[in-house]
C-alpha atoms as a PDB file:
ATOM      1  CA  UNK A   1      -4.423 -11.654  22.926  1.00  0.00           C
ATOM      2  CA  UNK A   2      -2.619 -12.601  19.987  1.00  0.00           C
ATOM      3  CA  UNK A   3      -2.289  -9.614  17.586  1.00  0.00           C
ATOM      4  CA  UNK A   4      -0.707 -10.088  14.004  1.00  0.00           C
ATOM      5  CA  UNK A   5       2.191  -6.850  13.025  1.00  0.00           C
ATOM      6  CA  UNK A   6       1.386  -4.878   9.951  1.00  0.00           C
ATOM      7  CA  UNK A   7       4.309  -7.406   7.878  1.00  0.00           C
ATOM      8  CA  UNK A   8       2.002 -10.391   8.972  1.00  0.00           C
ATOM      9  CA  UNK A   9      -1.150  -9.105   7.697  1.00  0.00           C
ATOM     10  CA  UNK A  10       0.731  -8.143   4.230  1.00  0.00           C
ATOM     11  CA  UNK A  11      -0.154  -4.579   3.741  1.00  0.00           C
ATOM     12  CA  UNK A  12       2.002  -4.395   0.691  1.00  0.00           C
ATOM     13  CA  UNK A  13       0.359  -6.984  -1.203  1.00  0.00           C
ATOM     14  CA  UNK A  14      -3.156  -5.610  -0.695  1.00  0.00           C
ATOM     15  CA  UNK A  15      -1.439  -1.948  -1.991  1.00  0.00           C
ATOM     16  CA  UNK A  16      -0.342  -3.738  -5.085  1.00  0.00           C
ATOM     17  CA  UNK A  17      -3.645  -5.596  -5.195  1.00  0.00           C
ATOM     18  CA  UNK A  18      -5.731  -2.250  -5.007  1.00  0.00           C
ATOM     19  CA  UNK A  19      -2.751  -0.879  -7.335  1.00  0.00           C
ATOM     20  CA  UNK A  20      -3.790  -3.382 -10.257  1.00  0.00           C
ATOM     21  CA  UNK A  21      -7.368  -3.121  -9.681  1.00  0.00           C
ATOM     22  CA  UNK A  22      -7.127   0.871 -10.331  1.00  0.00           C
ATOM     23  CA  UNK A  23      -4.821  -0.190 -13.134  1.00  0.00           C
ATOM     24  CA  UNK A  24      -2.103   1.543 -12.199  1.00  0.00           C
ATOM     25  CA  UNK A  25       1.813   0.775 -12.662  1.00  0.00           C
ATOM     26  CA  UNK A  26       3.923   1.497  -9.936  1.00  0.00           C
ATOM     27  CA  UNK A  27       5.542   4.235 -11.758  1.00  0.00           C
ATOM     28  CA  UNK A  28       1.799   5.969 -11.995  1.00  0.00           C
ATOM     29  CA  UNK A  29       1.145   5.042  -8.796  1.00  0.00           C
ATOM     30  CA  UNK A  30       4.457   6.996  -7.689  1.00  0.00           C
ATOM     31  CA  UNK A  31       3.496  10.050  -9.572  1.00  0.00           C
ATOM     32  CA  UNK A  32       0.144  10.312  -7.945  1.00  0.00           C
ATOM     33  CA  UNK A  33       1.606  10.062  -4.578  1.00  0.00           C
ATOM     34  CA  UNK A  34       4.181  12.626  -5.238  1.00  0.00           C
ATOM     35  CA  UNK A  35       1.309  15.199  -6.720  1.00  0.00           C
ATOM     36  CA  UNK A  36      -0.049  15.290  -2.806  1.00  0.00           C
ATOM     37  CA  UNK A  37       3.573  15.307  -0.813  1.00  0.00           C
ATOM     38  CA  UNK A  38       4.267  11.478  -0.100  1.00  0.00           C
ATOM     39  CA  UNK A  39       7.792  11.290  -2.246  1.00  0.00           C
ATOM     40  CA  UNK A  40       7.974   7.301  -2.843  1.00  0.00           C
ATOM     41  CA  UNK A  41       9.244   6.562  -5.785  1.00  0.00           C
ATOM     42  CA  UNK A  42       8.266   3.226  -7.817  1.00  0.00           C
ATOM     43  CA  UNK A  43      11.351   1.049  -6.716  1.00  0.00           C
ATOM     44  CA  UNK A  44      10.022   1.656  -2.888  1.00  0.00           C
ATOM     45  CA  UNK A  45       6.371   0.806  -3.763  1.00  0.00           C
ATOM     46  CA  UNK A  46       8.191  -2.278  -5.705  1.00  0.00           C
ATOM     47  CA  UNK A  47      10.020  -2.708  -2.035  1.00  0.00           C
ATOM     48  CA  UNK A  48       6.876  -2.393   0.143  1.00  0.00           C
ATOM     49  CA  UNK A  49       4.841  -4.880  -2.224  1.00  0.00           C
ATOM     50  CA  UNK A  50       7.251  -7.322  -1.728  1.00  0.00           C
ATOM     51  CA  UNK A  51       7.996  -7.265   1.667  1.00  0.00           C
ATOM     52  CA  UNK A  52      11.358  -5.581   1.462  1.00  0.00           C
ATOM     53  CA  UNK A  53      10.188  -2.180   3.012  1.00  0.00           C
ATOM     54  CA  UNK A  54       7.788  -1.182   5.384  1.00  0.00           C
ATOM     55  CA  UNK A  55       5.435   1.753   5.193  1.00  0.00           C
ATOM     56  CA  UNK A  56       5.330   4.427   7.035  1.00  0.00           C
ATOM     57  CA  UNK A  57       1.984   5.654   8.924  1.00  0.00           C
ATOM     58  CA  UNK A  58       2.115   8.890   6.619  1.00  0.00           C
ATOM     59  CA  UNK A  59       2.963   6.722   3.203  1.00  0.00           C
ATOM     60  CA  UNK A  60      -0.328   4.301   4.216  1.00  0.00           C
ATOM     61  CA  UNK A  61      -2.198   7.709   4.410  1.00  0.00           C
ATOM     62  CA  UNK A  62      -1.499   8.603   0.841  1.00  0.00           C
ATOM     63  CA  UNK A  63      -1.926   5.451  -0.518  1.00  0.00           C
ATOM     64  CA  UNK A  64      -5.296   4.779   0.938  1.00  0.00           C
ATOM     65  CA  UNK A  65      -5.886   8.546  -0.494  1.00  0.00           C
ATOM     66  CA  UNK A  66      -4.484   7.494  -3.858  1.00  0.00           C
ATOM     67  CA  UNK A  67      -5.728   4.501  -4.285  1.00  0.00           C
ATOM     68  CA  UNK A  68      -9.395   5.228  -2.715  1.00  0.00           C
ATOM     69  CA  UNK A  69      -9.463   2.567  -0.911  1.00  0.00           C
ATOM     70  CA  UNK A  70     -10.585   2.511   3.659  1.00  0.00           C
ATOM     71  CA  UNK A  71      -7.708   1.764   6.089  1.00  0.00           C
ATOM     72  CA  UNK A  72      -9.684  -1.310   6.901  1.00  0.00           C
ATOM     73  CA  UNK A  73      -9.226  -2.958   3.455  1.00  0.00           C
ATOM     74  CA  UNK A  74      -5.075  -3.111   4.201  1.00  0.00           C
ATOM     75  CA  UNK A  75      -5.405  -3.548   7.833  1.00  0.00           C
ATOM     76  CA  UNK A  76      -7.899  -6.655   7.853  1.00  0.00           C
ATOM     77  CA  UNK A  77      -6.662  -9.872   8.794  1.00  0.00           C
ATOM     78  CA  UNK A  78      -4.790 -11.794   5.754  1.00  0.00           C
ATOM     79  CA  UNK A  79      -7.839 -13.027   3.467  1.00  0.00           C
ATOM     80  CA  UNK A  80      -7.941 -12.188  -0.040  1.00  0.00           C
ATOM     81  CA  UNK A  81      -8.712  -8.280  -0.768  1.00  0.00           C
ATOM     82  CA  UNK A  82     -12.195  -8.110  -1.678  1.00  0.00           C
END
């Protein structure tokens, strides 16, 4: 079975996707993690939308909580965000 990692299916691209759809900057984005206990700040969220940082199980928790979206929508396979 050929299984793609998290980096391959581009989990931070689909954050900053959902990000601009909410119209959020990363710097509001940051704030509203940091009001429930995740403490990224908008240089990592910079990092993890460009590939230069990876998530961490509990930082994809927020952000799905933050950003409303279903763990689905930045797991699926690498097709456009709907």
């Amino acid at each position: 079975m050929n299984r793609s990692t998290p980096k391959k299916r581009n989990i931070g691209q689909k954050v900053k996707y959902y990000r601009i759809q909410r119209e959020l900057s990363q710097k509001d984005l940051a704030a509203r993690l940091q009001t429930i206990g995740c403490d990224m700040t908008s240089e990592m969220i910079w990092k993890s939308e460009n590939g230069r940082r990876n998530l961490s199980i509990f930082e994809i928790d927020k952000l799905t909580e933050v950003l409303n979206v279903d763990y689905n929508a930045l797991f699926a396979q690498d097709e456009a965000p709907q």
